[in-house]
Protein backbone atom coordinates (compact mmCIF):
# COMPACT_ATOMS: atom_id res chain seq x y z
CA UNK A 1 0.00 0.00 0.00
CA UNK A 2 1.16 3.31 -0.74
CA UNK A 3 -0.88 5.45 2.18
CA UNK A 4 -1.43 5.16 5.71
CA UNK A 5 -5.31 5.71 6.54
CA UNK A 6 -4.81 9.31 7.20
CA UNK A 7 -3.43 9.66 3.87
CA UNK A 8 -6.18 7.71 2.32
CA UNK A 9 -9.10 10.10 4.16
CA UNK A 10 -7.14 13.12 3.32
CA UNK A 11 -6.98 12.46 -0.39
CA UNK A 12 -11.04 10.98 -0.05
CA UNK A 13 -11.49 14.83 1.71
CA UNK A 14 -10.11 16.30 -1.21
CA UNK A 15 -12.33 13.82 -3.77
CA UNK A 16 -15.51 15.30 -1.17
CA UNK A 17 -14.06 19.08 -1.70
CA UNK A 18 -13.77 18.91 -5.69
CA UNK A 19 -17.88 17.87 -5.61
CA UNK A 20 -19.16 20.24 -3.72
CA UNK A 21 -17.30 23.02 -5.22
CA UNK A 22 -18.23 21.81 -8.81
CA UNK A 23 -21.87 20.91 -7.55
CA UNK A 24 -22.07 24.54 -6.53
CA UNK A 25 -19.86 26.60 -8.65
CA UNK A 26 -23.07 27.88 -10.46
CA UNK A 27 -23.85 30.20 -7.33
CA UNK A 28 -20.25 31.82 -7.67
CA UNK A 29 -20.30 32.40 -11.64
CA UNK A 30 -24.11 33.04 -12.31
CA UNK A 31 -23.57 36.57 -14.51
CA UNK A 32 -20.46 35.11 -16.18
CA UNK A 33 -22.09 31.87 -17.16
CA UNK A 34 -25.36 33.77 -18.38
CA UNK A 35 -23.89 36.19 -20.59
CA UNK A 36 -21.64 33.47 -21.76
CA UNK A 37 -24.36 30.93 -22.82
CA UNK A 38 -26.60 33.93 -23.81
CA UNK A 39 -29.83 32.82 -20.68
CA UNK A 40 -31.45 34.66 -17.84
CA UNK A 41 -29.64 34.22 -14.55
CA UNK A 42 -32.36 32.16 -13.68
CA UNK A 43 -32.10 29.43 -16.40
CA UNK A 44 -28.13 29.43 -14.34
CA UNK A 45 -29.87 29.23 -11.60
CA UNK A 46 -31.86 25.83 -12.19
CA UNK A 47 -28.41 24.08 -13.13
CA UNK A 48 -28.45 23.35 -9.00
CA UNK A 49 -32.08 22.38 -9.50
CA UNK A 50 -31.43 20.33 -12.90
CA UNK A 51 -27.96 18.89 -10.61
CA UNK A 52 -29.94 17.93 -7.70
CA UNK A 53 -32.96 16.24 -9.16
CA UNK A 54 -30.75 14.11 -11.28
CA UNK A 55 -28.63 13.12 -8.50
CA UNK A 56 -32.21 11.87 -7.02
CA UNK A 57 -33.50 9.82 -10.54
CA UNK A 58 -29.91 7.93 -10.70
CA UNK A 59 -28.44 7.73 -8.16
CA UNK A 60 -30.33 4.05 -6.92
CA UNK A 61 -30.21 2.68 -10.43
CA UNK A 62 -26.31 3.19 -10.57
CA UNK A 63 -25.20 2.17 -7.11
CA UNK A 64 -27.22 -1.00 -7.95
CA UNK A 65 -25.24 -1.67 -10.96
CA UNK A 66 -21.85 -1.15 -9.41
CA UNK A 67 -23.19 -2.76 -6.18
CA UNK A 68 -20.03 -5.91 -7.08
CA UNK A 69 -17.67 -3.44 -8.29
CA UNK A 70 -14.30 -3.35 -5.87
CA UNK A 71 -15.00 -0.02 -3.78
CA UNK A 72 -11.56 1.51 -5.10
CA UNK A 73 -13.09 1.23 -8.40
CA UNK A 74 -16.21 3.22 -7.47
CA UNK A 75 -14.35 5.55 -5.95
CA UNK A 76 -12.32 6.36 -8.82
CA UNK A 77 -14.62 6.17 -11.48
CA UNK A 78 -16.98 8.51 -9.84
CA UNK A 79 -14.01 10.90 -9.36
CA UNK A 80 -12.67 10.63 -12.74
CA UNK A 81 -16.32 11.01 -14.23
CA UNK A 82 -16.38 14.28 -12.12
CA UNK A 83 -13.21 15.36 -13.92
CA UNK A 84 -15.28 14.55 -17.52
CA UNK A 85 -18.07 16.27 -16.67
CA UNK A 86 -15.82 19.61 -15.79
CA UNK A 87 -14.14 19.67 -18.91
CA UNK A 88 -16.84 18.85 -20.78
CA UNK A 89 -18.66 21.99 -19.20
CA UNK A 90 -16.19 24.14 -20.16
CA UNK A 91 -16.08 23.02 -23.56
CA UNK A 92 -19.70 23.06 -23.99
CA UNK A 93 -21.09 25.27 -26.58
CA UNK A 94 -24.70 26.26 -25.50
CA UNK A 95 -27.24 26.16 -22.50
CA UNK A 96 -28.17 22.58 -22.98
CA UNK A 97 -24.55 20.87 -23.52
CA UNK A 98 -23.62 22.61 -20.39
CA UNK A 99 -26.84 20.72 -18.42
CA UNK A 100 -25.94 17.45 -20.17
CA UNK A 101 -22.19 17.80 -19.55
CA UNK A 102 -23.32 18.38 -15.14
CA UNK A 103 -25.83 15.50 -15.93
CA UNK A 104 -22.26 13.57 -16.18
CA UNK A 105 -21.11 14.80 -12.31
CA UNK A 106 -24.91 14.46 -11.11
CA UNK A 107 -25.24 10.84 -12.40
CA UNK A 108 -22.03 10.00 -10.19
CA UNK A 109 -22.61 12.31 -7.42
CA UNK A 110 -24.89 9.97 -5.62
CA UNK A 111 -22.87 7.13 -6.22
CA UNK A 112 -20.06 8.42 -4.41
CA UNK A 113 -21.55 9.90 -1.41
CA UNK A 114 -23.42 6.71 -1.20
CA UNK A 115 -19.96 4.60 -0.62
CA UNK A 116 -17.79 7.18 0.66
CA UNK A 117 -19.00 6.93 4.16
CA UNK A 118 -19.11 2.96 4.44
CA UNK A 119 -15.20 3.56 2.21
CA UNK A 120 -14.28 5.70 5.48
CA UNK A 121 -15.91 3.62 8.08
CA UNK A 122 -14.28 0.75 6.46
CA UNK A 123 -10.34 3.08 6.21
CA UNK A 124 -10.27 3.44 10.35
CA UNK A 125 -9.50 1.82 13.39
CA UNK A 126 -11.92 0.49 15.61
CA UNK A 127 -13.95 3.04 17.41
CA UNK A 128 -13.18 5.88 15.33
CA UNK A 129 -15.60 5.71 12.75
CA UNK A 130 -17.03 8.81 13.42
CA UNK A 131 -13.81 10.61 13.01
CA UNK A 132 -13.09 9.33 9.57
CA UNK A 133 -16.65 9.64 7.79
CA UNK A 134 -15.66 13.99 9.48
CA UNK A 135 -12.57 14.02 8.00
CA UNK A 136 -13.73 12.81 4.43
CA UNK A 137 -16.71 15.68 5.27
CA UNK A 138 -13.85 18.27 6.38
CA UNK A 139 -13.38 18.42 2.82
CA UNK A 140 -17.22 19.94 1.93
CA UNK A 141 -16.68 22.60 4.74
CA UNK A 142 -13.69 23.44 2.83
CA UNK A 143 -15.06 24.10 -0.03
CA UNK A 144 -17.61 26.40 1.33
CA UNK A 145 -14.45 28.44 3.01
CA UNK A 146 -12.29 28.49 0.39
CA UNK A 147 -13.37 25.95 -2.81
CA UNK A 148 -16.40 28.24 -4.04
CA UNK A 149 -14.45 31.94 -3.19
CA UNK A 150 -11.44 30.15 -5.00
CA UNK A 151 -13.45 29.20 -8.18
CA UNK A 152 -15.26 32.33 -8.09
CA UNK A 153 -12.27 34.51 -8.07
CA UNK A 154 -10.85 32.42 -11.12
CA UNK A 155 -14.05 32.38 -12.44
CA UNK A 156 -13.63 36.79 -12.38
CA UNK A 157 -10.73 36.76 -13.67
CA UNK A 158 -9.86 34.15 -16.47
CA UNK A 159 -13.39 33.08 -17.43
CA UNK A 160 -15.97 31.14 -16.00
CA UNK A 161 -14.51 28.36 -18.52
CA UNK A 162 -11.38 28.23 -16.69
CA UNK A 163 -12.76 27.95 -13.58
CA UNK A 164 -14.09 24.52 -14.31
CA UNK A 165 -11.17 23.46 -16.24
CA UNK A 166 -9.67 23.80 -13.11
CA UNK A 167 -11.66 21.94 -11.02
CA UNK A 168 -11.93 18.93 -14.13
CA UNK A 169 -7.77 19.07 -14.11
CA UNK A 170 -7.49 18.60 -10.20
CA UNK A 171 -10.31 15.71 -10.28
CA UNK A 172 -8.29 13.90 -12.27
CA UNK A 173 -5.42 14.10 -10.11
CA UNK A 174 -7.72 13.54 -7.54
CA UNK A 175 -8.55 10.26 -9.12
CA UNK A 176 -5.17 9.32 -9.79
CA UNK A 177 -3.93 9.62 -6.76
CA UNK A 178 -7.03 8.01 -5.16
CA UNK A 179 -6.28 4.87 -7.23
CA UNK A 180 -2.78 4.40 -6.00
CA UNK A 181 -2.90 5.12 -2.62
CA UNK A 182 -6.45 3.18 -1.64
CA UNK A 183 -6.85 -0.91 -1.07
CA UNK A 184 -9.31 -2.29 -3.54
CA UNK A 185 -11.22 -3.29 -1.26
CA UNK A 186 -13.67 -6.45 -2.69
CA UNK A 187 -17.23 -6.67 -2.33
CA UNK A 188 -17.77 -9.96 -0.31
CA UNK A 189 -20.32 -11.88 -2.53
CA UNK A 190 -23.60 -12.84 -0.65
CA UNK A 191 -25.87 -15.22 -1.59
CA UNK A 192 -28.45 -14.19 -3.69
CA UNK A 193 -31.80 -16.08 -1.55
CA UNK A 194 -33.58 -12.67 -0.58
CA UNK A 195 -33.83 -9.11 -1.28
CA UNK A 196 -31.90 -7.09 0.74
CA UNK A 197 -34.28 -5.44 3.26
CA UNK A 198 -32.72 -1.61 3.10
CA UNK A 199 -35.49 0.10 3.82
CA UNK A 200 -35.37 -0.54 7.37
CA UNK A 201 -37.83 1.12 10.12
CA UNK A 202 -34.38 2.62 11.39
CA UNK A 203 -33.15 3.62 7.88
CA UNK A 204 -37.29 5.12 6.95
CA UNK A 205 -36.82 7.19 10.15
CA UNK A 206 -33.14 8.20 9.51
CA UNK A 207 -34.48 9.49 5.64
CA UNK A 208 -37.49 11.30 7.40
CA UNK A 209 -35.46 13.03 9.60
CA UNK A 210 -33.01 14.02 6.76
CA UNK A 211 -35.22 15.07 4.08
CA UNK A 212 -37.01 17.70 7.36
CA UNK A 213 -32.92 19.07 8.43
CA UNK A 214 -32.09 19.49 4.57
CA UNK A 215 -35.49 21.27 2.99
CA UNK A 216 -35.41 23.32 6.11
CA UNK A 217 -31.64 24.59 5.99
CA UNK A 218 -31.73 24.82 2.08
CA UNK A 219 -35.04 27.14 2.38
CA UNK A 220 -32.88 29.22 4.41
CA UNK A 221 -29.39 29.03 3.04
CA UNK A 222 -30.17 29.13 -0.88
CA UNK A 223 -31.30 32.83 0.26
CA UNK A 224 -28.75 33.69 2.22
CA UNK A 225 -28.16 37.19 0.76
CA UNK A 226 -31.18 38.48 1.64
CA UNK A 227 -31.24 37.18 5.33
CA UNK A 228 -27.92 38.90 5.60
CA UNK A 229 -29.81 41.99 4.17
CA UNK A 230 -32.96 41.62 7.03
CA UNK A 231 -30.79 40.73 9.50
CA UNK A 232 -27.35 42.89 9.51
CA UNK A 233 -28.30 45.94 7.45
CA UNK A 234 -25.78 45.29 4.57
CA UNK A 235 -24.48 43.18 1.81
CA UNK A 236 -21.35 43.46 -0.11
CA UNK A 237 -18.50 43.05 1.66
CA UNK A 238 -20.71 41.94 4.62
CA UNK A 239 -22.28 38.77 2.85
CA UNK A 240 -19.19 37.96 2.16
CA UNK A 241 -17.24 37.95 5.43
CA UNK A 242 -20.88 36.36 6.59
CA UNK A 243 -20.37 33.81 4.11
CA UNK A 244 -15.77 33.32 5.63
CA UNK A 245 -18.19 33.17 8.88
CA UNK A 246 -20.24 30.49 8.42
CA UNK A 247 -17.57 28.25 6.65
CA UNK A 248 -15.09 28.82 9.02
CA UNK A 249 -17.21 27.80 11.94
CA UNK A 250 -18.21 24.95 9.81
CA UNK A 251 -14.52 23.91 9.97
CA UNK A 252 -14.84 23.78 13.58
CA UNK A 253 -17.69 21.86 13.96
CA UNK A 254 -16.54 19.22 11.72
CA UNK A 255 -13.48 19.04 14.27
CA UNK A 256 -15.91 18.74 17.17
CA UNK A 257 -18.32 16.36 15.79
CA UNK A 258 -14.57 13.87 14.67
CA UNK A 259 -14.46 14.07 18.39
CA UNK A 260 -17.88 13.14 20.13
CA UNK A 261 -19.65 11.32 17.60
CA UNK A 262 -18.36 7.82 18.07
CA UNK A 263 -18.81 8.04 21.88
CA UNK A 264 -22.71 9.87 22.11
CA UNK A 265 -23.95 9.60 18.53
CA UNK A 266 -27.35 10.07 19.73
CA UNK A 267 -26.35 12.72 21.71
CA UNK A 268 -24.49 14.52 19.07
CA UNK A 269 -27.48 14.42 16.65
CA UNK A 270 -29.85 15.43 18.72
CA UNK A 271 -27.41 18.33 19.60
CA UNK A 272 -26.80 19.57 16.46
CA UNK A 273 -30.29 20.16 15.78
CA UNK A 274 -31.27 21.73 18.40
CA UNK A 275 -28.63 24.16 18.10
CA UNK A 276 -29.02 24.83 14.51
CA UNK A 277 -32.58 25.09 15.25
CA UNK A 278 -32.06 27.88 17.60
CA UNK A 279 -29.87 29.61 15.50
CA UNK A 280 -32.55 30.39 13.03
CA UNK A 281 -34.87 30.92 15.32
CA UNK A 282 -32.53 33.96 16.96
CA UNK A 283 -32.31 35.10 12.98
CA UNK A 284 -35.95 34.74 13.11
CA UNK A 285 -36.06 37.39 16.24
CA UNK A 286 -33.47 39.75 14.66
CA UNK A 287 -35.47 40.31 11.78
CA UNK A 288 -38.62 41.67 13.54
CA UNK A 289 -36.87 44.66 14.68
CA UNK A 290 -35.52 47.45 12.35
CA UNK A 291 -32.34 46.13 10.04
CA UNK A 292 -29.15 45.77 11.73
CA UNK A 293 -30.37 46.77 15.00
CA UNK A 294 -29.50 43.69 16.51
CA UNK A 295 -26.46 43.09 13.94
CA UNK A 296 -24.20 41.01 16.92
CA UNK A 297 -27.14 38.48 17.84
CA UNK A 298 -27.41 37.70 14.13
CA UNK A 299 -23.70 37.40 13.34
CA UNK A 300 -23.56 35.17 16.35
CA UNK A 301 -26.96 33.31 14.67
CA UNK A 302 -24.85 32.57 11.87
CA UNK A 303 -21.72 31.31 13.03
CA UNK A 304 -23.91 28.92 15.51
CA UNK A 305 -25.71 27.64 12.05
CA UNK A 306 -22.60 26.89 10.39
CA UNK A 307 -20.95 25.45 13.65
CA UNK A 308 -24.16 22.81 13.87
CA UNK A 309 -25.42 22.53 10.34
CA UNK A 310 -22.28 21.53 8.86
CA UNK A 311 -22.53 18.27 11.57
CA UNK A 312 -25.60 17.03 10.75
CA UNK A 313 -25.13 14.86 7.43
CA UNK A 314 -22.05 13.66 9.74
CA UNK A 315 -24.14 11.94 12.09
CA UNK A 316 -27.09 11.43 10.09
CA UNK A 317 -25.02 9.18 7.20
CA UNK A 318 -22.90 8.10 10.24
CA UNK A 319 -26.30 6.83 11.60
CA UNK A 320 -27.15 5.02 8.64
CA UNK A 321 -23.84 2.94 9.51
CA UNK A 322 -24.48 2.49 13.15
CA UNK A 323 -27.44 -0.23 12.77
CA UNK A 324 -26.26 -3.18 10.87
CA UNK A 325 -27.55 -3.62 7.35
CA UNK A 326 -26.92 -6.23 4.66
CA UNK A 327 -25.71 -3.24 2.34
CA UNK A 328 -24.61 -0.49 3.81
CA UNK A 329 -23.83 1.24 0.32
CA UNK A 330 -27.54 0.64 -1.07
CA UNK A 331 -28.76 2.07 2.23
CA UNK A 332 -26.34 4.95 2.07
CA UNK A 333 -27.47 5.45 -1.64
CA UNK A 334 -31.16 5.98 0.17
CA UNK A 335 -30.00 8.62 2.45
CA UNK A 336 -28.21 10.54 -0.42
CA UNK A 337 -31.57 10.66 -2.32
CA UNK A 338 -33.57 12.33 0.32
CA UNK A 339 -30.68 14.46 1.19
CA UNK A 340 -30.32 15.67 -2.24
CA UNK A 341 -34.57 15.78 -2.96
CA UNK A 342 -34.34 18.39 -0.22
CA UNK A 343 -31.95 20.37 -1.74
CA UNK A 344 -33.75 20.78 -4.94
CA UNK A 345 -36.80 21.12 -3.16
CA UNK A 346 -35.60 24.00 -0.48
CA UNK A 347 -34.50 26.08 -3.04
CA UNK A 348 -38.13 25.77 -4.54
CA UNK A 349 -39.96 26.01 -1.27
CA UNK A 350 -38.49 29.26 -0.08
CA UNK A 351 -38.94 31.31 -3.35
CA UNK A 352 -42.83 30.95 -2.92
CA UNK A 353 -42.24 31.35 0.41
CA UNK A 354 -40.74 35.01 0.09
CA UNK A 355 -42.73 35.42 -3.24
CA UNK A 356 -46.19 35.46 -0.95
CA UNK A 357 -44.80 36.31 2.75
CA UNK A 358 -40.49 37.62 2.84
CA UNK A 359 -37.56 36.56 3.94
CA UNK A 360 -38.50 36.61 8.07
CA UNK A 361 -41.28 33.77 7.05
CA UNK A 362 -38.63 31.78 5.29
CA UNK A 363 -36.41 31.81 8.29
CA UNK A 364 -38.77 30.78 10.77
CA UNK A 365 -39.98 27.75 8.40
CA UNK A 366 -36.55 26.66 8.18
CA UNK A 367 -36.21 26.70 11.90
CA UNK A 368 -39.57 24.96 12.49
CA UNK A 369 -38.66 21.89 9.59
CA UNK A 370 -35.12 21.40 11.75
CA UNK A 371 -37.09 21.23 14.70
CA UNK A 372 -39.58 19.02 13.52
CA UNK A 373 -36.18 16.62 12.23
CA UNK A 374 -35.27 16.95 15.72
CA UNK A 375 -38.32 15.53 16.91
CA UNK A 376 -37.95 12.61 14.68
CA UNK A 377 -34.72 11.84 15.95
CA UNK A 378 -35.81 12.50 19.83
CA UNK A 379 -38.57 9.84 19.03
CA UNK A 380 -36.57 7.43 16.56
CA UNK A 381 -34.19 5.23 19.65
CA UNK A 382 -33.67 2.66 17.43
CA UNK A 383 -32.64 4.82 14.48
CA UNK A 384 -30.61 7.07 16.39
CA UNK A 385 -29.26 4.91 19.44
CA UNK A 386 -27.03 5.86 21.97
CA UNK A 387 -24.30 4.21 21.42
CA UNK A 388 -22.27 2.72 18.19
CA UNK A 389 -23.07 -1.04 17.85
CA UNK A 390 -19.65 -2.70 17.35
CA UNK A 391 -21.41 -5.41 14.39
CA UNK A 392 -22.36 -2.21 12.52
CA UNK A 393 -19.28 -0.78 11.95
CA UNK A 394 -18.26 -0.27 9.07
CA UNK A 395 -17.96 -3.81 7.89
CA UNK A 396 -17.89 -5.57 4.50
C-alpha cells in the first residue's frame, strides 16, 4: 500500500471538496455563465435544481449496478467522471450541452456519497468511525471556506470556462492519486436467496429526519443574501465575510463532531439540531426589529448555524452505519436521495415562500422543519441509538 489511513481520508477529503465546489460553482459564476451561454440568470440558476434532481433519478439505479464493483473502483470512477463532466462543461457550446455535460457529475454524485462513508468507516480503526466519515466531510466545509471563493475569483478573472477546467484538471489528479494510494477493497459476494431489506424502520426514520434538516436549511441558506440583508443591514463586503463566517465555523464543527460522535452519537445528533434550530430561530427574532439593529445576535446566529449545520449529514449518514444492514452502500445510496430531494426542493420552497410572505417567514420555516427533524430523531431510539453497535461498523 502506498498510504497510511490518514493519507487515504485526506486524499477521499479532497475527492468530497472537488464535488461540492463543482456541484455549486453555479452560485459563484451566475452573470459570467449567463452572458456566456446567452440565458437569464435564472435558467443558471436551475443548473443546482437540474444537478440535484438528477442526482435523485440515478443515483439508486447506478449504485445497484456497481453494487459488485471493488469499492476503489467506485471511488475512482466517480471521481474521474467528475473530472469529464468539468471539462466537458467548459467546452460546452450552449445552454443545454452545459446541463448534459453536469448530468455527467450528477449521475455519479450519488454514487459516491453513497460509498464514501461505508469507504471511510471501512479506512479506520476500531472506534473511530465517526472521526473518519468527518474528515472525508472536512473536505465539503472546505469548499464552502475556500473551494467556491477560489473558483469564483478564477471564475472573475480568467473566465468562467477556466474555472471549471480547473476543477476537471485537479479531479483527475484527484482520481489518480485516489487509485494508487487506496486498497481495492472487494465486495464480499452474498448469496443471492432474498432481497436485501434496506429500507429498514431505522433507515425510513433516519431518511425522514433528513429530508425535514435538509429542505429546512436549504429554504434558508439558498437565500442567504437576503437574510444577511434583514438581519445585519448590509451586503457586499458583509455577505461575504458572513459567508468566511459560516464556513469557518463549519470547519470547527466538523473538528468537534470527529471528536464526540463515536462516543454519544445520539447525543451529538440530537445536539446539532437543536442548536441549529435555535440559531434560526434567533435570525428569526433579529429580523422583527428594524435592520441591523441587533447586527451582533445575528452574526452570532450565523456562526452557531454553520458550527451545527455543517454536523448534521455527519451523524445522520454516520447513523445510517451504526445499525447493521446487509448493504450499507444501497442504504447509504437511500439517504443521499432524500438528502439531495431536499436540496432541490428548499430552493423551490423558499422562493414561494418570500414570493407570498419575505424573507422573516422563510427563516422561521426553516427553523420549524429542523425542529420538527429533531423531533424525529428524539422519538426514533432505534434509528438514532445511543451508542455505536460494534457489528455495525463499518464492515464488508
Amino acid at each position: 500500500m502506498l498510504g497510511s489511513s490518514s493519507l487515504r481520508l485526506v486524499v477521499l477529503a479532497a475527492a468530497a471538496f472537488a464535488y461540492v465546489t463543482a456541484e455549486t460553482l453555479p452560485v459563484g459564476l451566475l452573470p459570467e455563465i449567463s452572458s456566456d451561454m446567452g440565458v437569464g440568470e435564472s435558467a443558471v440558476g436551475l443548473l443546482l435544481s437540474f444537478y440535484a434532481y438528477g442526482v435523485a433519478l440515478m443515483t439508486m439505479p447506478l449504485i445497484s449496478f456497481v453494487r459488485r464493483w471493488p469499492r476503489r473502483t467506485v471511488v475512482v470512477v466517480t471521481v474521474a467522471a467528475l473530472a469529464v463532466s468539468q471539462l466537458l462543461s467548459a467546452l460546452a457550446v450552449g445552454y443545454p450541452m452545459l446541463v448534459a455535460a453536469r448530468m455527467i457529475c450528477a449521475a455519479t454524485h450519488g454514487v459516491f456519497w453513497a460509498v464514501i462513508a461505508p469507504v471511510a468507516a471501512s479506512l479506520a480503526a476500531p472506534g473511530k468511525q465517526g472521526k473518519a466519515i468527518a474528515t472525508v466531510y472536512a473536505g465539503t466545509s472546505l469548499a464552502l471556506v475556500a473551494g467556491n471563493p477560489l473558483s469564483a475569483a478564477v471564475g472573475q478573472w480568467l473566465g468562467w470556462r477556466m474555472a471549471a477546467t480547473s476543477i476537471g484538471v485537479i479531479s483527475a489528479l484527484i482520481a489518480a492519486t485516489l487509485f494508487l494510494v487506496l486498497p481495492v477493497m472487494k465486495v464480499p459476494v452474498t448469496p443471492e436467496r432474498t432481497k436485501i431489506r434496506t429500507l429498514d424502520r431505522s433507515l425510513v426514520m433516519i431518511c425522514v429526519a433528513t429530508f425535514l434538516a435538509v429542505l429546512g436549511h436549504f429554504i434558508a441558506y439558498t437565500y442567504f443574501s437576503l437574510l444577511v440583508d434583514r438581519g445585519l443591514g448590509a451586503m457586499g463586503t458583509t455577505l461575504t465575510m458572513m459567508l468566511l463566517v459560516y464556513g469557518l465555523c463549519g470547519v470547527a464543527g466538523i473538528w468537534i463532531v470527529g471528536k464526540t460522535f463515536d462516543r454519544w452519537p445520539r447525543r451529538s445528533t440530537i445536539g446539532a439540531l437543536s442548536v441549529v434550530a435555535a440559531a434560526l430561530l434567533v435570525l428569526w427574532v433579529t429580523m422583527q426589529s428594524a435592520p441591523g439593529s441587533l447586527a451582533v445576535l445575528a452574526v452570532l446566529a450565523i456562526g452557531l448555524w454553520g458550527l451545527a449545520f455543517t454536523t448534521v449529514p455527519v451523524c445522520l449518514q454516520s447513523s445510517v452505519l451504526v445499525t447493521p444492514r446487509e448493504d450499507p452502500d444501497k442504504a447509504s445510496a437511500i439517504y443521499v436521495v432524500a438528502f439531495q430531494v431536499a436540496i432541490a426542493s428548499g430552493a423551490l420552497v423558499g422562493g414561494v415562500i418570500i414570493d407570498v410572505s419575505g424573507i422573516a417567514v422563510v427563516v422561521l420555516t426553516a427553523a420549524l422543519l429542523v425542529a420538527a427533524a429533531l423531533v424525529t430523531v428524539v422519538f426514533s431510539r432505534s434509528a438514532f441509538p445511543a451508542h455505536r453497535r460494534r457489528e455495525a461498523v463499518g464492515a464488508r
